[in-house]
C-alpha atoms as a PDB file:
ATOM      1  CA  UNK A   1      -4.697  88.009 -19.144  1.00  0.00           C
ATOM      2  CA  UNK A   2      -4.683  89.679 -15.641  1.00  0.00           C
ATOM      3  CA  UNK A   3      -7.582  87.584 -14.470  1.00  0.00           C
ATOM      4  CA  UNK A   4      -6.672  85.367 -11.924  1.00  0.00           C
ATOM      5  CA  UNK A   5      -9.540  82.786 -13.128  1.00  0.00           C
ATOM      6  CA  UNK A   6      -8.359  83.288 -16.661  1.00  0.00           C
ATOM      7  CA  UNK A   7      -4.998  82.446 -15.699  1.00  0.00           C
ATOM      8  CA  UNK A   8      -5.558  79.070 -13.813  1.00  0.00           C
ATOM      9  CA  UNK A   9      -3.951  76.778 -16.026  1.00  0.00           C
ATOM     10  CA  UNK A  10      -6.425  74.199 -17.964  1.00  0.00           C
ATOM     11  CA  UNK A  11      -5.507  71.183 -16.159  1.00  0.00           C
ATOM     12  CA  UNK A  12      -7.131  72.761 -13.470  1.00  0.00           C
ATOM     13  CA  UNK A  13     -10.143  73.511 -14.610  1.00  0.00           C
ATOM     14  CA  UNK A  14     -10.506  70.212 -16.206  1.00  0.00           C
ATOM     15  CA  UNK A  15     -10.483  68.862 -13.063  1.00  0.00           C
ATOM     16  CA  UNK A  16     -12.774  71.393 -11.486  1.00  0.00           C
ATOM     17  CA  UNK A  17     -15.128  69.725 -13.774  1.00  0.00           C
ATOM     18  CA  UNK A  18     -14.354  66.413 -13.047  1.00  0.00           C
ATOM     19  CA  UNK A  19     -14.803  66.918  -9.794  1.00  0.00           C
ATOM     20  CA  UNK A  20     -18.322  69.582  -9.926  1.00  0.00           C
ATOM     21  CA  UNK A  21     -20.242  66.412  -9.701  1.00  0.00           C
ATOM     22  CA  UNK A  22     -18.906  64.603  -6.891  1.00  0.00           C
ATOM     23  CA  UNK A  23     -18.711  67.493  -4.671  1.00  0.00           C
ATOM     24  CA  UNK A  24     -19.852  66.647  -0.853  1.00  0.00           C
ATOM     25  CA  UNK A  25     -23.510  67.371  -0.162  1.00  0.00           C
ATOM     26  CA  UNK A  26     -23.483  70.420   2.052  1.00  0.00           C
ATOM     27  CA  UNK A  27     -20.289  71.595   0.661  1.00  0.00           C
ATOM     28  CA  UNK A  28     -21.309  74.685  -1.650  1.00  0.00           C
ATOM     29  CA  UNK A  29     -19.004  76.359  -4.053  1.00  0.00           C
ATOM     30  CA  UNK A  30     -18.685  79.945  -3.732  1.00  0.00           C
ATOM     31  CA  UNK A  31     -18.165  82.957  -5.616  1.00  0.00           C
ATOM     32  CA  UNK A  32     -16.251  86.213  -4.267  1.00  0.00           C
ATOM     33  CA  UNK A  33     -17.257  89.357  -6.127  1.00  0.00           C
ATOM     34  CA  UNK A  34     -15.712  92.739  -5.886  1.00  0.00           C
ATOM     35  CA  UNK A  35     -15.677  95.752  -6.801  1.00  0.00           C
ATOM     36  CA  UNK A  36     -13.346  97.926  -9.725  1.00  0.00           C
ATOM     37  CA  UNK A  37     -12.955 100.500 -11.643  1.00  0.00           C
ATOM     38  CA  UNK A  38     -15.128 100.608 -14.503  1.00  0.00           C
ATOM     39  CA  UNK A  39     -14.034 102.503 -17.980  1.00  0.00           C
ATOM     40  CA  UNK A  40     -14.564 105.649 -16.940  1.00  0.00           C
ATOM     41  CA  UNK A  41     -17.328 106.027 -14.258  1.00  0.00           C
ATOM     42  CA  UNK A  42     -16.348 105.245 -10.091  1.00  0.00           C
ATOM     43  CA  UNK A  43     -19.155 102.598  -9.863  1.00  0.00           C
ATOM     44  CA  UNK A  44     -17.975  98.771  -9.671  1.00  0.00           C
ATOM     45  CA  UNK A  45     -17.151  96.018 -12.024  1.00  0.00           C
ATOM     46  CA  UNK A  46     -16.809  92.001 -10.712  1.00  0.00           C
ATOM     47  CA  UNK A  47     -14.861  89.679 -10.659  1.00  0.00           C
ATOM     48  CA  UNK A  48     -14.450  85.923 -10.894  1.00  0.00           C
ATOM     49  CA  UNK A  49     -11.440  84.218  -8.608  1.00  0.00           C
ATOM     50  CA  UNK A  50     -10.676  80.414  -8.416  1.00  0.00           C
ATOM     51  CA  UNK A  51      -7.712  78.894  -7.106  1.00  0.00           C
ATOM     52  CA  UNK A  52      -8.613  75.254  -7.370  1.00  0.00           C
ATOM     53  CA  UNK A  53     -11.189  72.753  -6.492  1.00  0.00           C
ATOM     54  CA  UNK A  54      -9.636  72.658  -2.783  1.00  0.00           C
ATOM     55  CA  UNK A  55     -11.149  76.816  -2.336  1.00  0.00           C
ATOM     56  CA  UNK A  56     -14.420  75.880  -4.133  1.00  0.00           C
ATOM     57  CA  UNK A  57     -15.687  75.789  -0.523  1.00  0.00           C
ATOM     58  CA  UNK A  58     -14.547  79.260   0.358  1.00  0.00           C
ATOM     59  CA  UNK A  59     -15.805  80.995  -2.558  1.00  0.00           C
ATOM     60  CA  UNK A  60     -18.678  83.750  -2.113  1.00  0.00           C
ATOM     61  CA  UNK A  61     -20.648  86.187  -3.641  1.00  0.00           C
ATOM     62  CA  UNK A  62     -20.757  89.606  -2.459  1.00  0.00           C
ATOM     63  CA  UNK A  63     -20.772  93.262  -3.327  1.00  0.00           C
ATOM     64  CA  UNK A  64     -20.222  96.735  -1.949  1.00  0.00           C
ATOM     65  CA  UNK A  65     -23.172  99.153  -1.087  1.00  0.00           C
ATOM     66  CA  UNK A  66     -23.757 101.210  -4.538  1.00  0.00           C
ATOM     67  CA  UNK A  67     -25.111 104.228  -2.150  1.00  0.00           C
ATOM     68  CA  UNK A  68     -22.296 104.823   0.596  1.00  0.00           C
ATOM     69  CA  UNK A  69     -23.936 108.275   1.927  1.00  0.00           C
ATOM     70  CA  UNK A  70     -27.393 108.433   3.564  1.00  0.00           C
ATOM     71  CA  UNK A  71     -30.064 110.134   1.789  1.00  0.00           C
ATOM     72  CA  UNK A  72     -31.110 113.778   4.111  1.00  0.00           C
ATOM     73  CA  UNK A  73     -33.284 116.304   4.318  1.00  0.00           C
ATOM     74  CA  UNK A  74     -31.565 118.701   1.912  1.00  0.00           C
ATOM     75  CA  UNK A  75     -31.620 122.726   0.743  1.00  0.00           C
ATOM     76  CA  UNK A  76     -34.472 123.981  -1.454  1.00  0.00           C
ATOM     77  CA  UNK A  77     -32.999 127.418  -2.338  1.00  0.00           C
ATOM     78  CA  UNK A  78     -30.228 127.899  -4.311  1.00  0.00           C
ATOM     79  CA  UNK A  79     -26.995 128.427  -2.395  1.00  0.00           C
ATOM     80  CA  UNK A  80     -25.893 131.446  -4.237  1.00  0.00           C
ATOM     81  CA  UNK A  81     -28.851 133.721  -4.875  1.00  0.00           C
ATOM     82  CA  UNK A  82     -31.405 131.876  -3.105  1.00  0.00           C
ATOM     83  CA  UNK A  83     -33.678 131.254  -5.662  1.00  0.00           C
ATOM     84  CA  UNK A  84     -36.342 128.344  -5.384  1.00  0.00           C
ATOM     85  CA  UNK A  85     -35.444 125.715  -8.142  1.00  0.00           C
ATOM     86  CA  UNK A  86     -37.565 125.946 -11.171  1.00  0.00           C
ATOM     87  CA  UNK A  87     -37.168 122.316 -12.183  1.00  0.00           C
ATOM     88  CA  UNK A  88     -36.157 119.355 -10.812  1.00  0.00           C
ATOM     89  CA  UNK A  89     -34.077 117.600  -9.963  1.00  0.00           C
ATOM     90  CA  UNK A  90     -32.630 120.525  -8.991  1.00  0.00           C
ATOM     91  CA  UNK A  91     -28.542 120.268  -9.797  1.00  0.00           C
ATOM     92  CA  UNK A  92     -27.942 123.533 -11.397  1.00  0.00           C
ATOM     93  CA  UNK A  93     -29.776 127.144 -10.839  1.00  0.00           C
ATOM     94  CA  UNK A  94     -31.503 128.323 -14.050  1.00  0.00           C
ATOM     95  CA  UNK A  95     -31.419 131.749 -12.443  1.00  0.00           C
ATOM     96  CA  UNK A  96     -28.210 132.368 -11.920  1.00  0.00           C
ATOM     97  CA  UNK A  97     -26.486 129.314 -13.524  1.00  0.00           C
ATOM     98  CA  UNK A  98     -24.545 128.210 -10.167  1.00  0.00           C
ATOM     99  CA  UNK A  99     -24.013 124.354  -9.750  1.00  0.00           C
ATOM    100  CA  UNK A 100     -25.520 122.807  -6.219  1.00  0.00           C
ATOM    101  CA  UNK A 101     -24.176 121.045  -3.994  1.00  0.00           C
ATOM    102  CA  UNK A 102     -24.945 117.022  -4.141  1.00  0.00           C
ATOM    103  CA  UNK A 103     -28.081 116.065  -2.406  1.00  0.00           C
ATOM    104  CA  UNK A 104     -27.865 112.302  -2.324  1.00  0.00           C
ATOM    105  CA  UNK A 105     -31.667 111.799  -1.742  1.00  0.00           C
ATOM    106  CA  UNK A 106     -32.187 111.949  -5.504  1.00  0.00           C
ATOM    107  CA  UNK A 107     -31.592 108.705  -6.668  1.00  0.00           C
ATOM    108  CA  UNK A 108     -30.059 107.952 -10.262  1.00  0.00           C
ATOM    109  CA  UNK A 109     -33.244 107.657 -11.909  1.00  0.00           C
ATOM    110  CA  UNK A 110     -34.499 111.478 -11.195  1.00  0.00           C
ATOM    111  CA  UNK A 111     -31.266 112.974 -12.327  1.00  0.00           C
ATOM    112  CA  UNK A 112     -32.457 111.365 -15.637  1.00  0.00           C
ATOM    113  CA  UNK A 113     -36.075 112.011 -15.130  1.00  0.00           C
ATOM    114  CA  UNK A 114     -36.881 108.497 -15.442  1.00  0.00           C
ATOM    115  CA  UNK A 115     -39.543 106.279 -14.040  1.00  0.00           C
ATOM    116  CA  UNK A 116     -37.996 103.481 -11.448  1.00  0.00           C
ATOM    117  CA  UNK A 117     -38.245 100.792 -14.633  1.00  0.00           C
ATOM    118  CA  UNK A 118     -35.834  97.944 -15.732  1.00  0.00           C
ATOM    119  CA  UNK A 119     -36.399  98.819 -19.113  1.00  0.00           C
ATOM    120  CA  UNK A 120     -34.438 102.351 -20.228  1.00  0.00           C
ATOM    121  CA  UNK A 121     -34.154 104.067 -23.350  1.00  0.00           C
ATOM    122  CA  UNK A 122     -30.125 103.683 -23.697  1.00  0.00           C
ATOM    123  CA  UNK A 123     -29.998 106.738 -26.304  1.00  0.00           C
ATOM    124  CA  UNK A 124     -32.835 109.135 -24.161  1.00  0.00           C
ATOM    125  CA  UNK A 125     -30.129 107.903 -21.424  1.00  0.00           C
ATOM    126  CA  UNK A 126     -27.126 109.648 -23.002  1.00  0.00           C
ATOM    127  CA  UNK A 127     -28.871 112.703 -24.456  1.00  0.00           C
ATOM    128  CA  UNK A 128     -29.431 114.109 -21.366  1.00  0.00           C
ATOM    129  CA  UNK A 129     -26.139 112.762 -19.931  1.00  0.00           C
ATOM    130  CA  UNK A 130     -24.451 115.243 -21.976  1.00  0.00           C
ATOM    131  CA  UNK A 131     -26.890 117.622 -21.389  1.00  0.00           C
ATOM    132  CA  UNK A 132     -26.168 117.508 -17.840  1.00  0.00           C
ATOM    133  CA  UNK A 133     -22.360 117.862 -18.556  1.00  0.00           C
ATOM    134  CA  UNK A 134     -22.421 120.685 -20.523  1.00  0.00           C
ATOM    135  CA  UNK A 135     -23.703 122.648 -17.436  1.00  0.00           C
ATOM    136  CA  UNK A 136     -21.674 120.607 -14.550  1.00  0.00           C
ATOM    137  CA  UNK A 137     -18.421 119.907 -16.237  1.00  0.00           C
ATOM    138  CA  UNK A 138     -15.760 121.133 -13.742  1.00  0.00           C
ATOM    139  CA  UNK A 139     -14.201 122.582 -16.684  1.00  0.00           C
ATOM    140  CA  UNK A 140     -17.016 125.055 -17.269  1.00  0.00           C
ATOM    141  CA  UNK A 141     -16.570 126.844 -13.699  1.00  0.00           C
ATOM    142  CA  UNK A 142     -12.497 126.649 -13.629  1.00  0.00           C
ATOM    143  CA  UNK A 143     -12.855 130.736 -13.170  1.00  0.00           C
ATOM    144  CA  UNK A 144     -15.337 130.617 -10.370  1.00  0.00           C
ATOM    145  CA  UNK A 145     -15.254 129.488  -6.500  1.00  0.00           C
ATOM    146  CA  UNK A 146     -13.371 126.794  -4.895  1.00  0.00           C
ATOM    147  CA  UNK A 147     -16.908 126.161  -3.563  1.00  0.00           C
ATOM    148  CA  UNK A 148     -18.469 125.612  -6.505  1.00  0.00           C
ATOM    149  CA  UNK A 149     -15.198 124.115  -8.123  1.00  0.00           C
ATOM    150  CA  UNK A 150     -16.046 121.272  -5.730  1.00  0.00           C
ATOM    151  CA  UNK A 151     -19.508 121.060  -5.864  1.00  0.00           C
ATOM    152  CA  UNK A 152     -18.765 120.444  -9.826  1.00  0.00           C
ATOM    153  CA  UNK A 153     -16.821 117.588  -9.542  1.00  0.00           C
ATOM    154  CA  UNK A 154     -18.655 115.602  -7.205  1.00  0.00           C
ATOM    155  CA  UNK A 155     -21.829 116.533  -9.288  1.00  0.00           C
ATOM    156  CA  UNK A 156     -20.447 115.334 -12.423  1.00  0.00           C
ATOM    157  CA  UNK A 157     -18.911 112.819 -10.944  1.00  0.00           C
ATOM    158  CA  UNK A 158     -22.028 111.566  -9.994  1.00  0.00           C
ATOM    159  CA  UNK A 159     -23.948 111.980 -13.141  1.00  0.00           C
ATOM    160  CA  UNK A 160     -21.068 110.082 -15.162  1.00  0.00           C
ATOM    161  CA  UNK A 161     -22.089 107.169 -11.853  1.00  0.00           C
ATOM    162  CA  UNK A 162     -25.548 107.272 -12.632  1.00  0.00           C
ATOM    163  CA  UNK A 163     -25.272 106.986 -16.520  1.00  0.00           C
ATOM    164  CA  UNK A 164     -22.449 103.977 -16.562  1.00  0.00           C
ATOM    165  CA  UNK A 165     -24.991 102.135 -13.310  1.00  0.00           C
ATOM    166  CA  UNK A 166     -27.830 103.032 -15.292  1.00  0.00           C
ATOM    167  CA  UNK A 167     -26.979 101.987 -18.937  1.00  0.00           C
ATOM    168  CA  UNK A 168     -25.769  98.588 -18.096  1.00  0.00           C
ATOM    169  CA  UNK A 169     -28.261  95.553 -17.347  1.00  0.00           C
ATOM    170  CA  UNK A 170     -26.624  94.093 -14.468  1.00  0.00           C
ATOM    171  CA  UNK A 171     -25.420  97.234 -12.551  1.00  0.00           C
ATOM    172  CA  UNK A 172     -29.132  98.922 -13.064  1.00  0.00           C
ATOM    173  CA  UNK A 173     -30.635  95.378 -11.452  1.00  0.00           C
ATOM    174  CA  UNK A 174     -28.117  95.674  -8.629  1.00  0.00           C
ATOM    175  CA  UNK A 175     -29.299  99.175  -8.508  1.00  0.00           C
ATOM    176  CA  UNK A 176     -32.869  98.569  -8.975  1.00  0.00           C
ATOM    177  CA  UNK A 177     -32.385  96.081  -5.968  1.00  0.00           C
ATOM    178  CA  UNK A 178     -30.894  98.639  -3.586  1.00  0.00           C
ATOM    179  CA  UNK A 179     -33.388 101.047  -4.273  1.00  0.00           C
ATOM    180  CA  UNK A 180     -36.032  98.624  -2.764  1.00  0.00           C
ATOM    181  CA  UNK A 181     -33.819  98.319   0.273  1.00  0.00           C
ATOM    182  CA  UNK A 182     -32.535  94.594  -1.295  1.00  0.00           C
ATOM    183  CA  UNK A 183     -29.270  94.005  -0.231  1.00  0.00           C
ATOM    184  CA  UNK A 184     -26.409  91.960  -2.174  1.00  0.00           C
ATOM    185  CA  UNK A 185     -23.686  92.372  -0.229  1.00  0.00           C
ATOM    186  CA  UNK A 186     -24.211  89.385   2.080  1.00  0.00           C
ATOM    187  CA  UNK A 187     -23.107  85.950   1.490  1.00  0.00           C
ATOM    188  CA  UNK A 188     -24.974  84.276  -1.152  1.00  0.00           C
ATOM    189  CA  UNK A 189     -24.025  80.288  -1.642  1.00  0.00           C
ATOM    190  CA  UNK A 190     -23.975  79.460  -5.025  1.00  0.00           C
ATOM    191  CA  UNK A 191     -25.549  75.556  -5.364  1.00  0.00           C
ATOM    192  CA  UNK A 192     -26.441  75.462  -8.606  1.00  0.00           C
ATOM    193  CA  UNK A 193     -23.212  73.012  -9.902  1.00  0.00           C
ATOM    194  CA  UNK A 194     -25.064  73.165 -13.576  1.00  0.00           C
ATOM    195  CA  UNK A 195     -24.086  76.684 -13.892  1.00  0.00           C
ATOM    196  CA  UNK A 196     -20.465  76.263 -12.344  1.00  0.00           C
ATOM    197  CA  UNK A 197     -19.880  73.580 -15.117  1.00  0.00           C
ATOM    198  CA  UNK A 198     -21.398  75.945 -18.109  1.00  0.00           C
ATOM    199  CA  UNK A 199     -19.147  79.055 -16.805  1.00  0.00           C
ATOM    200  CA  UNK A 200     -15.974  76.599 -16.603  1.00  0.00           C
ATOM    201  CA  UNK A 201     -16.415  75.128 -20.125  1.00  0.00           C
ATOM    202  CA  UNK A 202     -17.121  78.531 -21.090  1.00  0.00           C
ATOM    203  CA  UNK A 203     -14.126  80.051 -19.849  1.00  0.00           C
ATOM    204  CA  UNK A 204     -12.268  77.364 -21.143  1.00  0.00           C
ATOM    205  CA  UNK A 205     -13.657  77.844 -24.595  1.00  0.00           C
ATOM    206  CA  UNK A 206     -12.329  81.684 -23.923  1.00  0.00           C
ATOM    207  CA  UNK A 207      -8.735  80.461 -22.803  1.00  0.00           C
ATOM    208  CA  UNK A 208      -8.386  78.488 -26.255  1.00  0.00           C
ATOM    209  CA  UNK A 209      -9.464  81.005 -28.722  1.00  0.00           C
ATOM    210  CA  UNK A 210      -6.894  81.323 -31.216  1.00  0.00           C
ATOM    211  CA  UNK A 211      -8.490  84.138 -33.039  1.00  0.00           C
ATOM    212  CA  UNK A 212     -10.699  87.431 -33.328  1.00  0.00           C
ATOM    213  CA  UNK A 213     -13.638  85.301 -34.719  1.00  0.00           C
ATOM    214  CA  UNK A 214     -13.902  83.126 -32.038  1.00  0.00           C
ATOM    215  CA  UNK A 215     -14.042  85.389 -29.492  1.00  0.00           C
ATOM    216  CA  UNK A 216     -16.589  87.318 -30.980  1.00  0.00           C
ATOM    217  CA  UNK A 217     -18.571  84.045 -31.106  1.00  0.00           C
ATOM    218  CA  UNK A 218     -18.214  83.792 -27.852  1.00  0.00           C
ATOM    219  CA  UNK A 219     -19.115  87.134 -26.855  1.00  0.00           C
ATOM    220  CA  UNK A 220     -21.958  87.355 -29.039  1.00  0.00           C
ATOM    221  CA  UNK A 221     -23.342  84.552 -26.724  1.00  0.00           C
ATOM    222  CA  UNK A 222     -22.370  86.121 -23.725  1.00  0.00           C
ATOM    223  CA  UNK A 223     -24.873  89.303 -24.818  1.00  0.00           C
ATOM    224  CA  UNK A 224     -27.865  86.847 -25.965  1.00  0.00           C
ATOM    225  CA  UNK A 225     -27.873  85.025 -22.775  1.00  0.00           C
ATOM    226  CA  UNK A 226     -27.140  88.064 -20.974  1.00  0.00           C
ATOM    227  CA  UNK A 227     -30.256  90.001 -22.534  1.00  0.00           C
ATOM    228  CA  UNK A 228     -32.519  86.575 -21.806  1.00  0.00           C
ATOM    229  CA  UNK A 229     -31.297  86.405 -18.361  1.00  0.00           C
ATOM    230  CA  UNK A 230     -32.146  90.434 -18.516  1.00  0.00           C
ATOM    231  CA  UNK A 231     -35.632  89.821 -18.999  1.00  0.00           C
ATOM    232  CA  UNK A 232     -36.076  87.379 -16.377  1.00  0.00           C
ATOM    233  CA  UNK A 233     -35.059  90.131 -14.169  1.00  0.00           C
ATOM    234  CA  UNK A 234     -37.182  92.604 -15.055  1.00  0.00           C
ATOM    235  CA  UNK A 235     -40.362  90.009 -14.712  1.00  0.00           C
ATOM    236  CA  UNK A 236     -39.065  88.938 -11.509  1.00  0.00           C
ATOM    237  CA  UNK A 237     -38.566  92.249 -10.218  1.00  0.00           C
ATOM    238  CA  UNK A 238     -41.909  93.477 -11.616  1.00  0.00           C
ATOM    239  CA  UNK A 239     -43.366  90.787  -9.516  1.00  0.00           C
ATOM    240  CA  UNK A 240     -41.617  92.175  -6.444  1.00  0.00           C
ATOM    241  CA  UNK A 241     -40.212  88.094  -6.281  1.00  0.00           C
ATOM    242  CA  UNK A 242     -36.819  89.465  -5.078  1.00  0.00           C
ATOM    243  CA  UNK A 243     -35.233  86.280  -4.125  1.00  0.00           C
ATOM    244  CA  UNK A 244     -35.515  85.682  -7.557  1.00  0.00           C
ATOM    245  CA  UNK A 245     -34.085  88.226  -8.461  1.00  0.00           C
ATOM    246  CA  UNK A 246     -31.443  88.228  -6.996  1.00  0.00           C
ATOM    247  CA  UNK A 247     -30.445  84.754  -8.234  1.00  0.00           C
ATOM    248  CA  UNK A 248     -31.097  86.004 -11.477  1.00  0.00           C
ATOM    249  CA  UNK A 249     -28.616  88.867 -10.887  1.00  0.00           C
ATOM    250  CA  UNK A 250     -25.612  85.776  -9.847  1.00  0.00           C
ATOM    251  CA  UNK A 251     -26.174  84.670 -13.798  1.00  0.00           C
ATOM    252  CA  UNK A 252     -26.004  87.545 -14.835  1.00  0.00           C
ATOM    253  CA  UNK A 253     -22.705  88.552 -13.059  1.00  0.00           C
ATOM    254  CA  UNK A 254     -20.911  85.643 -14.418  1.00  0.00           C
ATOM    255  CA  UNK A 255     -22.012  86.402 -18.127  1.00  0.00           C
ATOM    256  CA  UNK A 256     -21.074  89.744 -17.849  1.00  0.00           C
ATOM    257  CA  UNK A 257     -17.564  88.899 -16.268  1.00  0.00           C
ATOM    258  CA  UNK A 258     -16.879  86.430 -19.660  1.00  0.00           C
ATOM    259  CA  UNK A 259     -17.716  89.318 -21.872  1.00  0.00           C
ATOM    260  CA  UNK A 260     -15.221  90.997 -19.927  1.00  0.00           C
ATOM    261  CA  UNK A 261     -12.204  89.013 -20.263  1.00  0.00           C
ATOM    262  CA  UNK A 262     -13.026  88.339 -23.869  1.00  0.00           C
ATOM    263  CA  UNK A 263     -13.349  92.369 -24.830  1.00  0.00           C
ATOM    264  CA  UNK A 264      -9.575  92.332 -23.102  1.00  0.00           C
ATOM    265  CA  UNK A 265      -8.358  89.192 -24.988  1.00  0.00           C
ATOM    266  CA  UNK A 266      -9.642  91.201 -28.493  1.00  0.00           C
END
């Protein structure tokens, strides 16, 4: 596997765990997360790196801003025959079928005319993802304008975003979290040495599988603790207890990152 974590031979990691417990008070491990490429959408995936009990102490947890462009006051008439939108959010004129340009004030949840919730409707989700694409596909305006050429790839673009942040549990917390002006790209020290130990023996357990079956196993646990660990979210963040909720979000990066690796070791 690619993963540098993956890769760390056992030895090491059974000595990470012999050593979880004895760790210095005040000295925290850390977790660095960063961003990827996802399967097919320009959001983020994390990962996981360790090097050894000796960069425990260096470790963090962080992530890039999910919204890089300020939201603005933007047009209300369409660009080409200045018509005044007859829905919204308004990404494509019904009256004469020209796509708009990107107005970054409407967040992810309008362009799928959903409520701000935790809780989506995965299939409602890609219904009208594909009902979007049939109108902004770049491939639907390849005889038209270089102007609107480019306004249909950064549209799509961003609708594909949306969907892939949207449709996954930890990317629509993260989200859901920078929508309420919750930030989790600062450094966050991970203390909790009881998780550290599970994720190790874990990713050992990962490392060993021999077969299709155990992986599976593994990943099946991955989702159920992922979808528990879900839930506490959405209570937490229903509750406005953001601190919570963002420690909530740490457990559920790690999960996520183990189903992962196993999905590339099947």
């Amino acid at each position: 596997m690619t993963n540098k974590f993956l890769s760390t031979p056992l030895s090491t990691f059974f000595k990470l765990r012999r050593t979880l417990t004895s760790i210095p008070q005040g000295l925290s491990p850390r977790l660095k997360i960063q961003p990827s490429s996802p399967p097919f959408a320009p959001p983020y995936d994390i990962h996981n790196l360790c090097h050894g009990y000796s960069s425990l102490g260096s470790l963090r947890f962080c992530r890039k801003s999910l919204c890089s462009k300020p939201a603005e006051k933007f047009q209300t008439t369409c660009w080409n025959c200045h018509a005044v939108p007859q829905s919204t959010p308004f990404l494509f004129c019904q009256s004469c079928c020209c796509i708009q340009a990107v107005d970054h004030s409407i967040d992810y949840f309008e362009i799928f005319g959903r409520e701000k919730k935790y809780d989506v409707d995965g299939i409602d989700l890609e219904r009208k993802y594909k009902e979007w694409q049939k109108k902004l596909h770049p491939d639907l305006v390849h005889s038209k304008s270089q102007k609107e050429k480019d306004f249909a790839a950064e549209q799509s673009a961003r609708v594909i975003d949306a969907y892939r942040t949207l449709s996954k549990p930890l990317s629509r917390g993260i989200y859901m979290l920078k929508l309420k002006g919750v930030e989790i790209d600062e450094e966050q020290t991970i203390s909790d040495p009881e998780l550290l130990a599970e994720i190790m023996e874990i990713r050992e357990e990962v490392e060993e599988a021999t077969n299709s079956e155990a992986l599976n196993h593994i990943r099946s646990q991955m989702q159920e603790k992922l979808q528990n660990w879900s839930n506490v979210f959405a209570d937490a963040f229903k509750r406005r207890d953001f601190e919570e909720a963002k420690n909530v979000i740490r457990r559920m990066t790690y999960y996520s990152r183990v189903i992962e690796e196993v999905m590339k070791k099947l």
